[in-house]
C-alpha atoms as a PDB file:
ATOM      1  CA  UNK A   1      76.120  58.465 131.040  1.00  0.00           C
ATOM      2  CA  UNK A   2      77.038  59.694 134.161  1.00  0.00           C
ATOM      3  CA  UNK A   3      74.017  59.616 136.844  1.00  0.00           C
ATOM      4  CA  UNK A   4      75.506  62.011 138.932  1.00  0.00           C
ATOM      5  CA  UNK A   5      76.207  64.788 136.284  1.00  0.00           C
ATOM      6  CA  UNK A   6      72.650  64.584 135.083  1.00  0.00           C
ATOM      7  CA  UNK A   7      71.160  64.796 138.460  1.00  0.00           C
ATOM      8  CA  UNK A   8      73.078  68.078 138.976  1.00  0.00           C
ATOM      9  CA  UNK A   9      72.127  69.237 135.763  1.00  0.00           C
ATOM     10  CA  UNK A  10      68.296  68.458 136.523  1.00  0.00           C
ATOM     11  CA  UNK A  11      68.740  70.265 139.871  1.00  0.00           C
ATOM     12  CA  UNK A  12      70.347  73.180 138.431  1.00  0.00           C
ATOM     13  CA  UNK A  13      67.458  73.101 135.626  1.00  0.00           C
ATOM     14  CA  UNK A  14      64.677  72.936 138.305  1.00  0.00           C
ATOM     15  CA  UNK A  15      65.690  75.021 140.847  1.00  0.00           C
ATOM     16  CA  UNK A  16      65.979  77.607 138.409  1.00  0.00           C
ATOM     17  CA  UNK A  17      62.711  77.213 136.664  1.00  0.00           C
ATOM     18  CA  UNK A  18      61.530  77.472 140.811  1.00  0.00           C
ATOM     19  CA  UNK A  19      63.377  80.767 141.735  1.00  0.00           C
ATOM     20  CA  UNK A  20      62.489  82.762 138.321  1.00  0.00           C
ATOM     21  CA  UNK A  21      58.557  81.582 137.706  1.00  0.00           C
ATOM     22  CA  UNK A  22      55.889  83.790 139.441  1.00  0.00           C
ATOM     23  CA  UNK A  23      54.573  81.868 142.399  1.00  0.00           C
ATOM     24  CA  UNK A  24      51.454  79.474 141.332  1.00  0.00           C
ATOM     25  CA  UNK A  25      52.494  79.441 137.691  1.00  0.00           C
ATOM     26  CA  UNK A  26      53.879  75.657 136.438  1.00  0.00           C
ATOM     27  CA  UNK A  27      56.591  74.017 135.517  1.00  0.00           C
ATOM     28  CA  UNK A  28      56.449  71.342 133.072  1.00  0.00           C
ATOM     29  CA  UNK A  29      59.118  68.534 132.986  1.00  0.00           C
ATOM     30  CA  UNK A  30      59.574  66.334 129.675  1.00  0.00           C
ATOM     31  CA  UNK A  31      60.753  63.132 128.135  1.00  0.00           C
ATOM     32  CA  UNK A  32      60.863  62.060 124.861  1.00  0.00           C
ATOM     33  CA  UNK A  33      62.626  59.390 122.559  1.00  0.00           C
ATOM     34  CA  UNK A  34      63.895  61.039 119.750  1.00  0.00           C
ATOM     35  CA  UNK A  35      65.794  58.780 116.983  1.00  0.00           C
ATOM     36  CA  UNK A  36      69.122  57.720 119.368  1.00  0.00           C
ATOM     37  CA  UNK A  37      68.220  60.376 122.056  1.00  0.00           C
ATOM     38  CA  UNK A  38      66.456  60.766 125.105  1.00  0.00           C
ATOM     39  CA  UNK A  39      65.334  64.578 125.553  1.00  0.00           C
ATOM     40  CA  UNK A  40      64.636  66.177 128.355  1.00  0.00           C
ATOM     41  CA  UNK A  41      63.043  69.848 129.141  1.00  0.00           C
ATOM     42  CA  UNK A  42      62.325  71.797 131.579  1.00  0.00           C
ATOM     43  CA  UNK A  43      59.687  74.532 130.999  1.00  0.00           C
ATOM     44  CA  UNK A  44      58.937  77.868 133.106  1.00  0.00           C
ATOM     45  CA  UNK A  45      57.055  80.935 132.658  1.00  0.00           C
ATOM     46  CA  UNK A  46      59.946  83.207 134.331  1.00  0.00           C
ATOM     47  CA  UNK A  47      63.356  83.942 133.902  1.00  0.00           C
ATOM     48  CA  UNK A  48      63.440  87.614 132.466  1.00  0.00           C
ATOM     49  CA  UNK A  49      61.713  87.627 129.578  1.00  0.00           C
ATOM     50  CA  UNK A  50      65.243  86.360 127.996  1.00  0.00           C
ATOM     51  CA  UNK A  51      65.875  83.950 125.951  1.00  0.00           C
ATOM     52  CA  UNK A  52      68.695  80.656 126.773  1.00  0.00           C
ATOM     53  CA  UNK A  53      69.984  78.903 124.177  1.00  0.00           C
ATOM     54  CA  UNK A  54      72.226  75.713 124.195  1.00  0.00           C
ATOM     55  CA  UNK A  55      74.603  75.019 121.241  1.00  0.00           C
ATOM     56  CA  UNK A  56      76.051  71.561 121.306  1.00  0.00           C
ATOM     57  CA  UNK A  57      79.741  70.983 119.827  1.00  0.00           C
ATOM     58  CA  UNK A  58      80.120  67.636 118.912  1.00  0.00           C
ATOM     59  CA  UNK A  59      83.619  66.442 120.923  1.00  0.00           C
ATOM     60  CA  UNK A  60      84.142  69.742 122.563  1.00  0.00           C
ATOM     61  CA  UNK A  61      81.411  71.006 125.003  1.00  0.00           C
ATOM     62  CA  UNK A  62      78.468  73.114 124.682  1.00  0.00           C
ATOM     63  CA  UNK A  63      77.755  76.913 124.279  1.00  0.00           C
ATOM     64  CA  UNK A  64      75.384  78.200 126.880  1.00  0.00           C
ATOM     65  CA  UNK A  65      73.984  81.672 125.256  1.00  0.00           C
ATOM     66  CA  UNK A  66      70.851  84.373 127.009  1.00  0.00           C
ATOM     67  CA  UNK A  67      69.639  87.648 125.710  1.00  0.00           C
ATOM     68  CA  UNK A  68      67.628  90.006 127.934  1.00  0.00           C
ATOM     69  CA  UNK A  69      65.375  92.989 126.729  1.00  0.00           C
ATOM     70  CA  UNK A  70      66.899  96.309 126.756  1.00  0.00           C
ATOM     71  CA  UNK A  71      65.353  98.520 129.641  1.00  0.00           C
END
């Protein structure tokens, strides 16, 4: 693993969560072991009302994905 990619990816993953919840609402950071993994999230109560969804592709990179409701 490499330290410095996944303390730009927490940054990026927190400062988000900061800009898009309502001021005084939380954030909740987690850790868990799961089988082989470690997994991380990062919750808010922003962002939209959107979904973001992450699709992993084993070998060649992940799929990043958001909806939005129509106005």
């Amino acid at each position: 693993m490499d330290i410095n990619w996944i303390r730009k990816v927490l940054h990026h993953l927190l400062e988000n969560a900061a800009k898009y919840s309502e001021p005084g609402k939380p954030i909740f950071i987690s850790a868990e072991f799961r089988d082989s993994a470690v997994i991380t999230s990062v919750a808010d109560r922003g962002a939209h009302g959107g979904q973001v969804e992450v699709t992993s592709q084993r070998g060649l990179g992940f799929v990043f994905s958001f909806s939005l409701p129509r106005a």
